[in-house]
Protein backbone atom coordinates (compact mmCIF):
# COMPACT_ATOMS: atom_id res chain seq x y z
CA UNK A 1 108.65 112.04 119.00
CA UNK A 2 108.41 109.96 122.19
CA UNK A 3 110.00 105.96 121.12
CA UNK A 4 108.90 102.35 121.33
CA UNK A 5 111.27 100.92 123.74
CA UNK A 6 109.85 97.05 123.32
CA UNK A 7 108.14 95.92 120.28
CA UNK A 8 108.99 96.99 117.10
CA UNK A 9 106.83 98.56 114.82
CA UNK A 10 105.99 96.75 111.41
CA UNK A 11 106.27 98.43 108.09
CA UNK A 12 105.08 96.70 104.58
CA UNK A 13 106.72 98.06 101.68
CA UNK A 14 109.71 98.79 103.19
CA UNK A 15 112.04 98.24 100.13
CA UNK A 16 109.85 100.75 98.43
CA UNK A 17 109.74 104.37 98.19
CA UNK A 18 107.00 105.35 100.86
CA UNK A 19 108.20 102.36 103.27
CA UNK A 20 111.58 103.32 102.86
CA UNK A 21 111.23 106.40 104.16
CA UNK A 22 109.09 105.54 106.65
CA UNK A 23 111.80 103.08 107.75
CA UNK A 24 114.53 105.53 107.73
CA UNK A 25 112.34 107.82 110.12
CA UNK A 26 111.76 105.73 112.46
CA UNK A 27 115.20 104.36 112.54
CA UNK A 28 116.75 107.97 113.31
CA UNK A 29 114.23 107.80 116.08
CA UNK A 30 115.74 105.07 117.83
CA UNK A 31 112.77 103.26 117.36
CA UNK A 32 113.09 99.21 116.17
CA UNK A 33 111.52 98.11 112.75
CA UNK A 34 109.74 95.04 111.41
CA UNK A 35 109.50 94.75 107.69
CA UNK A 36 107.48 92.32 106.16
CA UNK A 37 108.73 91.56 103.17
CA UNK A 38 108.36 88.92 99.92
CA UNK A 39 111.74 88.44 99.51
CA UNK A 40 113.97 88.14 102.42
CA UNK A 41 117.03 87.54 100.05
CA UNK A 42 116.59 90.38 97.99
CA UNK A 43 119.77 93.14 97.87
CA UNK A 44 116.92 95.77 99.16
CA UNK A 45 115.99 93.59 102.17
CA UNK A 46 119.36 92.29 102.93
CA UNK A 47 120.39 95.86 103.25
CA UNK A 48 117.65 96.76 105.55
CA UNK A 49 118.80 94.04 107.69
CA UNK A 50 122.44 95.11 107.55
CA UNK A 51 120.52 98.52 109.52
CA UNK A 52 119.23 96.07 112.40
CA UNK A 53 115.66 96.09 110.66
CA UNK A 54 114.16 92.29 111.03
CA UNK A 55 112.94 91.21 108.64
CA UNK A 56 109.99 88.64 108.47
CA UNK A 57 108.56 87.14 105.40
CA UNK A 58 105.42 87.42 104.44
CA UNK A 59 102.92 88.30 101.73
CA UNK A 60 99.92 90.96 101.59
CA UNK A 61 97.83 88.98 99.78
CA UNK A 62 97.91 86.46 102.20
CA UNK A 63 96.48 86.94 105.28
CA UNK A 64 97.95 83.92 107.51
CA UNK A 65 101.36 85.04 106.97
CA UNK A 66 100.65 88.64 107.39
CA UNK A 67 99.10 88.29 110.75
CA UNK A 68 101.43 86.31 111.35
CA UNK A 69 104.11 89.13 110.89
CA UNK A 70 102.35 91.47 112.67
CA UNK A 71 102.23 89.75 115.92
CA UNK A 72 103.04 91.88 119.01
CA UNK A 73 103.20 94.76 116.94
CA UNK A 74 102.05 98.07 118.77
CA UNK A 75 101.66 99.97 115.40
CA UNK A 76 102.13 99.42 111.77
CA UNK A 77 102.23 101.16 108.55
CA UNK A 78 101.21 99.99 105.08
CA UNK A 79 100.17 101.41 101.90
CA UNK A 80 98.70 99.63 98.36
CA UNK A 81 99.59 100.55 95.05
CA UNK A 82 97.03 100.00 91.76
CA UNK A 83 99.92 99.05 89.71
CA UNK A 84 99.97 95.91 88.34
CA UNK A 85 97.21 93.51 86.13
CA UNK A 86 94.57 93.66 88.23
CA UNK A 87 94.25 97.66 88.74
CA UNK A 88 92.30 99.14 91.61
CA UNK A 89 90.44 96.30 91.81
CA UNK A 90 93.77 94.37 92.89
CA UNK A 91 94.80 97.46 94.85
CA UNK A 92 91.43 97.13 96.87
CA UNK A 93 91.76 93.17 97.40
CA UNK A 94 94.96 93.45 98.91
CA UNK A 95 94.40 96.22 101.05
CA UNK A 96 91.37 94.79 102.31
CA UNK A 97 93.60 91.70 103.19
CA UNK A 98 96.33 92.99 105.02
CA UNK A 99 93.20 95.60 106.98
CA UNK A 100 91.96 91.60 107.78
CA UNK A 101 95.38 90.28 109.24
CA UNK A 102 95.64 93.47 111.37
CA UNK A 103 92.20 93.00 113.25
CA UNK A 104 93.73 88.83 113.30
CA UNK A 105 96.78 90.20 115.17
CA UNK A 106 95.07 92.50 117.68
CA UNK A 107 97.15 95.13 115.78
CA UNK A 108 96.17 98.15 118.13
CA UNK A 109 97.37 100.88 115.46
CA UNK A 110 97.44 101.33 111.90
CA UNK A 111 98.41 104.12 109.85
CA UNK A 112 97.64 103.87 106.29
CA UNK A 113 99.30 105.92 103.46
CA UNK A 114 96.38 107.07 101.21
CA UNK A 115 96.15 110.04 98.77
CA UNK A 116 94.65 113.24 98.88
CA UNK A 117 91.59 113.57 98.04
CA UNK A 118 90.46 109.74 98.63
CA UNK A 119 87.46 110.91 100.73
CA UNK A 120 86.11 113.24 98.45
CA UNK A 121 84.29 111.25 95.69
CA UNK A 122 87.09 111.99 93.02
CA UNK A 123 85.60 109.52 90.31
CA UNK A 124 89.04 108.42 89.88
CA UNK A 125 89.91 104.56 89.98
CA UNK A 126 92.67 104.14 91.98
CA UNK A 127 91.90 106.74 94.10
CA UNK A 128 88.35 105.44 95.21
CA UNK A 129 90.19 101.87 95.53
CA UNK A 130 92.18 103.44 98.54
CA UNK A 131 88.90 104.81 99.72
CA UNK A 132 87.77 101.90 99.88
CA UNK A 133 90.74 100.14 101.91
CA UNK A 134 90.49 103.27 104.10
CA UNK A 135 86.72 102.10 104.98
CA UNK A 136 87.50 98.76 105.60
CA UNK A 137 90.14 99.39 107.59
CA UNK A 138 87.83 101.72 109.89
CA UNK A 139 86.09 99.00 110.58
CA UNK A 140 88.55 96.45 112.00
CA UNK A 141 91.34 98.24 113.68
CA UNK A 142 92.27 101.73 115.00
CA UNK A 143 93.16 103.71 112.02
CA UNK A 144 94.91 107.01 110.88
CA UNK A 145 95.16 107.84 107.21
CA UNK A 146 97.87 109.78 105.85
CA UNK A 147 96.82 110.84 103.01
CA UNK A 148 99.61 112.51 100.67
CA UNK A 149 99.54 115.02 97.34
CA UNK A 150 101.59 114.54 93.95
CA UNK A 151 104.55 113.16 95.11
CA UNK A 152 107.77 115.68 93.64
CA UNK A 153 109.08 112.44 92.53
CA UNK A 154 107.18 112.60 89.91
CA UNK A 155 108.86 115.03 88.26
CA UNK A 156 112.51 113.17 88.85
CA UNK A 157 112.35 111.58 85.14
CA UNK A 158 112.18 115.26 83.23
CA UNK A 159 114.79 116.50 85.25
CA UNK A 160 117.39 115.92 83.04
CA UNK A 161 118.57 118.12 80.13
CA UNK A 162 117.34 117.20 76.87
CA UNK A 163 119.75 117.37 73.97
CA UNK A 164 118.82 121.19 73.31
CA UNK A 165 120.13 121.41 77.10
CA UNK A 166 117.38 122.55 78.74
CA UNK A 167 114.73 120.83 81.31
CA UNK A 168 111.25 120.40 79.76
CA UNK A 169 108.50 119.42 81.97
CA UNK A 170 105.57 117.70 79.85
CA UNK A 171 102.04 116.52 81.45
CA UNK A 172 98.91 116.75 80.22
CA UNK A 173 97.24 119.65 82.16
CA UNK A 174 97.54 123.35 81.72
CA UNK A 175 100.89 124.68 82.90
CA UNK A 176 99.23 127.64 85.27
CA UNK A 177 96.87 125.55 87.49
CA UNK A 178 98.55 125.23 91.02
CA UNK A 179 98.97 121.86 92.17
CA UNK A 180 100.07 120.47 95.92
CA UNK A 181 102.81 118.70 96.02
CA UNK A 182 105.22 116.66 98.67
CA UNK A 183 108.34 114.62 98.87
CA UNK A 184 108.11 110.85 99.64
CA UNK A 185 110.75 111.59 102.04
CA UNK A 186 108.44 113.87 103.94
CA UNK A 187 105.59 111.18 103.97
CA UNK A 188 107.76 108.80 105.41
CA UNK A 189 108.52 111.26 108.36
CA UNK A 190 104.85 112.41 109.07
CA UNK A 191 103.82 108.46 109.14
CA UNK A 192 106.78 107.89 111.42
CA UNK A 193 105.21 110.27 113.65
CA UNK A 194 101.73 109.16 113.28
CA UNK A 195 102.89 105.99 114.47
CA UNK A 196 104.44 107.27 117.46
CA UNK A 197 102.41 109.79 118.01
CA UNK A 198 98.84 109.28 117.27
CA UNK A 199 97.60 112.11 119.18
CA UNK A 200 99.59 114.48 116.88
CA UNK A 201 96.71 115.19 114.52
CA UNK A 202 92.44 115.61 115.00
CA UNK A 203 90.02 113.54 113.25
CA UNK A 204 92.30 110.61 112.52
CA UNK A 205 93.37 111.60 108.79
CA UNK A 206 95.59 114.65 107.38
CA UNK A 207 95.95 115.76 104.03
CA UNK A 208 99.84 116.51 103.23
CA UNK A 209 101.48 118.57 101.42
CA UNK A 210 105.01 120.60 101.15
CA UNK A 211 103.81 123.30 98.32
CA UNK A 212 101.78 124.10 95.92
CA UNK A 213 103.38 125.29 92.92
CA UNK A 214 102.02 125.67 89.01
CA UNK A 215 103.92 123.35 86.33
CA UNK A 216 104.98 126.38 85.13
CA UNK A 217 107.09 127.43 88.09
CA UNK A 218 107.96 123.97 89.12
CA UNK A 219 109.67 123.58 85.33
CA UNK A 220 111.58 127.33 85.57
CA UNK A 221 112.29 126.11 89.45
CA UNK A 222 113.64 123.08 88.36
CA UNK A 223 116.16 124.80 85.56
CA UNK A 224 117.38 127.40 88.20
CA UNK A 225 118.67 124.43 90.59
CA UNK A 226 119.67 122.50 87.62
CA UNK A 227 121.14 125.74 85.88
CA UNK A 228 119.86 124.86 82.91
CA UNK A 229 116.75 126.80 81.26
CA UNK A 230 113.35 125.54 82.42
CA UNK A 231 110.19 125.28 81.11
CA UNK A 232 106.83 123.46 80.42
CA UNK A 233 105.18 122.07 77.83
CA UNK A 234 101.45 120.76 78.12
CA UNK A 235 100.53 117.36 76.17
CA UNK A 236 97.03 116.22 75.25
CA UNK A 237 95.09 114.28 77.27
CA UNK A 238 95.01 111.80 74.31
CA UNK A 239 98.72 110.79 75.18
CA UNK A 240 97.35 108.76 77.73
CA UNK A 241 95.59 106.56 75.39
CA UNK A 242 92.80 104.31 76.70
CA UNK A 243 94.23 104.88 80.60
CA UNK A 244 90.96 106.25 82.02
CA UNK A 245 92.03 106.41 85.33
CA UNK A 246 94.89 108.68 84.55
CA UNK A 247 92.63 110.82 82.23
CA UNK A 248 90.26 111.63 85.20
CA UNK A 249 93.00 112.18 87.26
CA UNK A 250 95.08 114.86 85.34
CA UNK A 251 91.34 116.28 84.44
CA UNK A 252 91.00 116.61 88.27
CA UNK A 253 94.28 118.42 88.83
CA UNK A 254 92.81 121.06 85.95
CA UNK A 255 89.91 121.72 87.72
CA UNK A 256 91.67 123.88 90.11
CA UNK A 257 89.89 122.37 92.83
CA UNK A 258 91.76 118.85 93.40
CA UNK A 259 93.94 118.48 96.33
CA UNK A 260 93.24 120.60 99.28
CA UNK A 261 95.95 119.98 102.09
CA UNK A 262 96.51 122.60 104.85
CA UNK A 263 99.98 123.77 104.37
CA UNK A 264 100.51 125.34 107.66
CA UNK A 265 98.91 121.70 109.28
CA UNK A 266 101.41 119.69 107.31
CA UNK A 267 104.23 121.47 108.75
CA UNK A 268 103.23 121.13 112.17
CA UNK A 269 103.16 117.54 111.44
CA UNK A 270 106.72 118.18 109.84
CA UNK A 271 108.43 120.88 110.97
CA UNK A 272 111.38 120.89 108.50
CA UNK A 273 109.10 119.93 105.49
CA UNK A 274 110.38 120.31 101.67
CA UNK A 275 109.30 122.99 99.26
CA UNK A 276 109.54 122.57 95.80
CA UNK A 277 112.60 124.45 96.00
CA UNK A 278 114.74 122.35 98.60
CA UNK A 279 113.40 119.32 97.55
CA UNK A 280 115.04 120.61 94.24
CA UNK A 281 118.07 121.34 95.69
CA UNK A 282 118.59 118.09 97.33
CA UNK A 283 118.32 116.52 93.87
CA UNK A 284 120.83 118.53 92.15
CA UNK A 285 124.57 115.66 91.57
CA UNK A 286 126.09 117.42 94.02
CA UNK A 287 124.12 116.95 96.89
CA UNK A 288 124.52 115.11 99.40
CA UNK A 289 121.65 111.97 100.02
């Protein structure tokens, strides 16, 4: 990666997972950081700043104070989440806000953390909601979309042993359907090098992904590196109760057809991308983090 030698570049949600990362990549770069951030007190930002990262307050749903933040910015990276009251509905507003302070600051660059599929018509809430924020942001301000797989993260909460001592991985879709998958740590280094490097990828979007195992394997994987037997267990969709946009999505990743990131692309973008199994390994106690 070639570094910023002036300005900084801004990151929002960098106390969070995605953000974090993307922080931590850009920091082994060399490169200076801007995080925009709620809280400026918080024990997550206050550490940040212990790193050299300024810090600059602001909120996404506001767009005075965003723009604001992003000031003499060459390049920032954001993403929006669907959690919370409002839904994808919320997810959309504030995405379309902060795409709003960006053109306001003469941001020139933008990369947005999506999810795969997002331009593909899924029928699934919060992934046309990012769609959506991917459109607007088209057209105010120079965009690339990142646009990243089931996070392995997800699986972090059934790696433990259950009281029979084994590791039993439970979701609601069939167990031999291959899914893509990638590690938020990963994420945070391909939009570090988005940022940098723009040029790095055709077309201005990338689907990523580190592997694309069955539930299945990724259970028996998971009791090997735990050494602990492994295996899965499919729920019914009805455990998901009335959460629609969940039930379309795990019907999606059944269809066999859902995410469709170039593996070989992704590590190009990555060179020293995470499988299943090393991202496994690196989450065993005694590794190091």
């Amino acid at each position: 990666m070639t570094t910023q030698e002036q300005s900084s570049i801004a990151v929002i949600g960098a106390t969070g997972q995605q953000g974090g990362h993307v922080v931590e990549a850009l920091l082994q770069e060399g490169v200076a950081v801007r995080a925009l951030v709620r809280d400026s007190a918080s024990p997550a930002a206050t550490a940040l700043a212990a790193r050299g990262v300024e810090l600059v307050r602001a909120d996404q749903q506001d767009v005075r104070s965003t723009a604001d933040g992003l000031a003499g910015v060459p390049a920032f990276f954001f993403m929006t989440t669907f959690e919370g009251p409002e839904g994808p509905e919320g997810e959309a507003r504030r995405g379309f806000a902060v795409a709003e302070a960006a053109a306001r600051a003469g941001v020139p660059r933008v990369v947005y953390s999506s999810v795969g599929g997002a331009d593909r018509g899924t029928g699934i809430p919060h992934f046309e909601s990012k769609w959506r924020v991917e459109e607007r942001l088209r057209q105010l301000v120079p965009t690339t979309v990142l646009r990243p797989v089931f996070f392995f993260e997800n699986l972090t909460p059934q790696l433990a042993p259950d009281a029979n001592g084994e590791i039993v991985v439970r979701m609601p879709m069939p167990g031999d359907v291959p899914v893509q998958m990638i590690g938020a740590r990963d994420v945070g280094r391909a939009a570090a090098r988005l940022l940098l490097e723009p040029e790095a990828i055709a077309g201005g979007a990338i689907e990523v992904a580190g592997d694309e195992p069955t539930l299945d394997r990724a259970a028996a994987e998971a009791g090997r590196a735990f050494g602990v037997p492994g295996r899965y267990e499919q729920l019914p969709l009805e455990v998901l109760g009335e959460d629609e946009d969940l039930k379309a999505m795990f019907g999606w990743f059944a269809s066999g057809d859902a995410y469709r990131a170039d593996l070989e692309k992704s590590r190009r973008l990555v060179p020293d991308l995470q499988d299943l199994t090393g991202w496994l390994a690196a989450q065993r106690p005694s590794s190091a983090h």
